[in-house]
C-alpha atoms as a PDB file:
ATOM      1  CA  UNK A   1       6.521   0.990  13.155  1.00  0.00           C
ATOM      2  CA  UNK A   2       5.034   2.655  15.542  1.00  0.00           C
ATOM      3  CA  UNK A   3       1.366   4.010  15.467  1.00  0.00           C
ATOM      4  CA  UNK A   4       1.469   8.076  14.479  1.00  0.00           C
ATOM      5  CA  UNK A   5      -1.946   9.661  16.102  1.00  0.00           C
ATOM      6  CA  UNK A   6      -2.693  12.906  13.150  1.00  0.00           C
ATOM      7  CA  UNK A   7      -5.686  15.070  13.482  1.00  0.00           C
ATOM      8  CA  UNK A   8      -7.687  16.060  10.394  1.00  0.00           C
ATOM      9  CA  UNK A   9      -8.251  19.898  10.395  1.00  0.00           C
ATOM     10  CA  UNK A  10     -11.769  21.370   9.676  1.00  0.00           C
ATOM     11  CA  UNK A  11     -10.816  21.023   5.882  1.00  0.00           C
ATOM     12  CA  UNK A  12     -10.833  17.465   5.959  1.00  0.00           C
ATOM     13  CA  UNK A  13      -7.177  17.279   5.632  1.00  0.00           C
ATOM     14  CA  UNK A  14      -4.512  15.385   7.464  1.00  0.00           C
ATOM     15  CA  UNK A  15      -0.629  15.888   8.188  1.00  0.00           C
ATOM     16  CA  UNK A  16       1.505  12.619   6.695  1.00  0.00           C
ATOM     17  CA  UNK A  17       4.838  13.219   9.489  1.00  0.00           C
ATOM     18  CA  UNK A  18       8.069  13.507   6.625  1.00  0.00           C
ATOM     19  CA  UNK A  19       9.390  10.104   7.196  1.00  0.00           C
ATOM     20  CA  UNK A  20       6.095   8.618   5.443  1.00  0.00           C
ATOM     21  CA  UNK A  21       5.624  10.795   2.802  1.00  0.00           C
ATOM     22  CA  UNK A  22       9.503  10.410   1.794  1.00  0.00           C
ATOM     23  CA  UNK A  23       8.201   6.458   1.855  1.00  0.00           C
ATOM     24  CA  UNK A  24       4.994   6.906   0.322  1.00  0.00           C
ATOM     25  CA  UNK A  25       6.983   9.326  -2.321  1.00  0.00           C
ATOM     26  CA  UNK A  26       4.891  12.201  -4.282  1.00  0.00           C
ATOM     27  CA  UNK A  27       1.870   9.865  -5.748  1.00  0.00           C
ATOM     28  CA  UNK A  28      -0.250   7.067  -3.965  1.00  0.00           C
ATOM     29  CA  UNK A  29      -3.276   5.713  -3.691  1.00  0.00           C
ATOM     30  CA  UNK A  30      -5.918   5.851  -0.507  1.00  0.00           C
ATOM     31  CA  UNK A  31      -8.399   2.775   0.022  1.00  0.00           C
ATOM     32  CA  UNK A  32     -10.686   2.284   3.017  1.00  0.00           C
ATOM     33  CA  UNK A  33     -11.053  -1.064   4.210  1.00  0.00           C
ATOM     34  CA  UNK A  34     -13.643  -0.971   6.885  1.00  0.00           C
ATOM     35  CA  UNK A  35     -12.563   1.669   9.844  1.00  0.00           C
ATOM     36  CA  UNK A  36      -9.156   2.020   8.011  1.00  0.00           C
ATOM     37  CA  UNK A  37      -7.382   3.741   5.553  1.00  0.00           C
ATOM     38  CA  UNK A  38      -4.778   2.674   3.227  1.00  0.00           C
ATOM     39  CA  UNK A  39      -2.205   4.409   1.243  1.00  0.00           C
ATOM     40  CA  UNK A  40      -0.279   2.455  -1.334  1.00  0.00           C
ATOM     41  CA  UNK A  41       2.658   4.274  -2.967  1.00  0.00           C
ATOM     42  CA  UNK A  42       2.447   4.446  -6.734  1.00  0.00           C
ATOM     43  CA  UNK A  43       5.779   4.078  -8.755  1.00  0.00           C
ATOM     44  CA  UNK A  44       6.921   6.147 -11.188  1.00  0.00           C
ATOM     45  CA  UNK A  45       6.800   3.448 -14.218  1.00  0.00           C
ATOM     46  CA  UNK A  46       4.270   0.674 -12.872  1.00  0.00           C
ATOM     47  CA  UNK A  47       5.273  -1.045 -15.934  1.00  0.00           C
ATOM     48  CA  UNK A  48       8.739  -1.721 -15.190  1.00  0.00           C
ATOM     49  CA  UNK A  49       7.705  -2.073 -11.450  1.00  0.00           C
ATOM     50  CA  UNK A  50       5.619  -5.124 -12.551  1.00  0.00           C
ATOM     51  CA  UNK A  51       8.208  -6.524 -14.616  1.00  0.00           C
ATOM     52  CA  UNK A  52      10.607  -6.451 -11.594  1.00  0.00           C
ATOM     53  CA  UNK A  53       7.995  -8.089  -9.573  1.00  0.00           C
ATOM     54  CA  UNK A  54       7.436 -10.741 -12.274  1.00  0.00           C
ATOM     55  CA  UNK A  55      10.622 -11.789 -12.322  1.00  0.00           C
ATOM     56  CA  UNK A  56      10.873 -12.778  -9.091  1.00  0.00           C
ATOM     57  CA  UNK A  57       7.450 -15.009  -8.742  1.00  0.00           C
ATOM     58  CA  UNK A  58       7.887 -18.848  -8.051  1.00  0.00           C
ATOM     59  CA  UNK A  59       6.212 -21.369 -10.531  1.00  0.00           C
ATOM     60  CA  UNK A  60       2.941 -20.788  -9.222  1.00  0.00           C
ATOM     61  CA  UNK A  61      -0.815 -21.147 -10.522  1.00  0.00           C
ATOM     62  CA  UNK A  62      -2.952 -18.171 -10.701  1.00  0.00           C
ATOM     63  CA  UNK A  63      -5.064 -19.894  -8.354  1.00  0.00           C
ATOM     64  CA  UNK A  64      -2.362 -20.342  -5.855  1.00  0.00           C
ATOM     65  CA  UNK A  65      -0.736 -16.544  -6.362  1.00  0.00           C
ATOM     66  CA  UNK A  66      -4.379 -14.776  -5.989  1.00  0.00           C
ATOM     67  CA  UNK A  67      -4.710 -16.924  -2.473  1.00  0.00           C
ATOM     68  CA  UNK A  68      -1.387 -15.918  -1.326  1.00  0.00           C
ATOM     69  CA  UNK A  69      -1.956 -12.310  -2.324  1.00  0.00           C
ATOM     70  CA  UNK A  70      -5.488 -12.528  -0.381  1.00  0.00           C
ATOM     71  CA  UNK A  71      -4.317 -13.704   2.735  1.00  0.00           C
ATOM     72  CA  UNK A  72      -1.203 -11.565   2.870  1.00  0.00           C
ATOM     73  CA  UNK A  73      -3.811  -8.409   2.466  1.00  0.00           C
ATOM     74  CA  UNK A  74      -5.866  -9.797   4.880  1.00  0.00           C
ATOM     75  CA  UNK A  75      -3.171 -10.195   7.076  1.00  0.00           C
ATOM     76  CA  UNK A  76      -1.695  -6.792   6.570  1.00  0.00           C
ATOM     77  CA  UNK A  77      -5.489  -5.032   7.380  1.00  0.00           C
ATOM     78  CA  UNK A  78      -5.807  -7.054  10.836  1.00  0.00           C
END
């Protein structure tokens, strides 16, 4: 995708261009991470979301899935 240049207004807010927000959907979440900012969509049942998600992860430690998820967000921020 590529990069969308916004302004903020003198309110402090910004326009999200349609095609995100139909993405992003009417709730998410905003992190900063250094000099950027992230927003994360947030589903309408996280519960059954997760479940979803669960179903699909490979025989894996905890150790091993928290070092995948870390270098796949680190990855995704550079």
């Amino acid at each position: 995708m590529p990069k969308i240049i916004v302004k903020m207004d003198k309110n402090g807010r910004i326009h999200i261009p349609t095609s995100l927000k139909d993405d992003l959907g009417p709730r998410f979440t905003i992190k900063r991470v250094g000099d950027k900012i992230i927003l994360t969509s947030v589903p309408e049942d996280p519960i059954k979301d997760l479940e979803e998600i669960g179903k699909n992860i490979p025989e894996k430690t905890l150790k091993e899935l928290r070092k995948e998820i870390l270098e796949e967000t680190y990855n995704d921020v550079r």
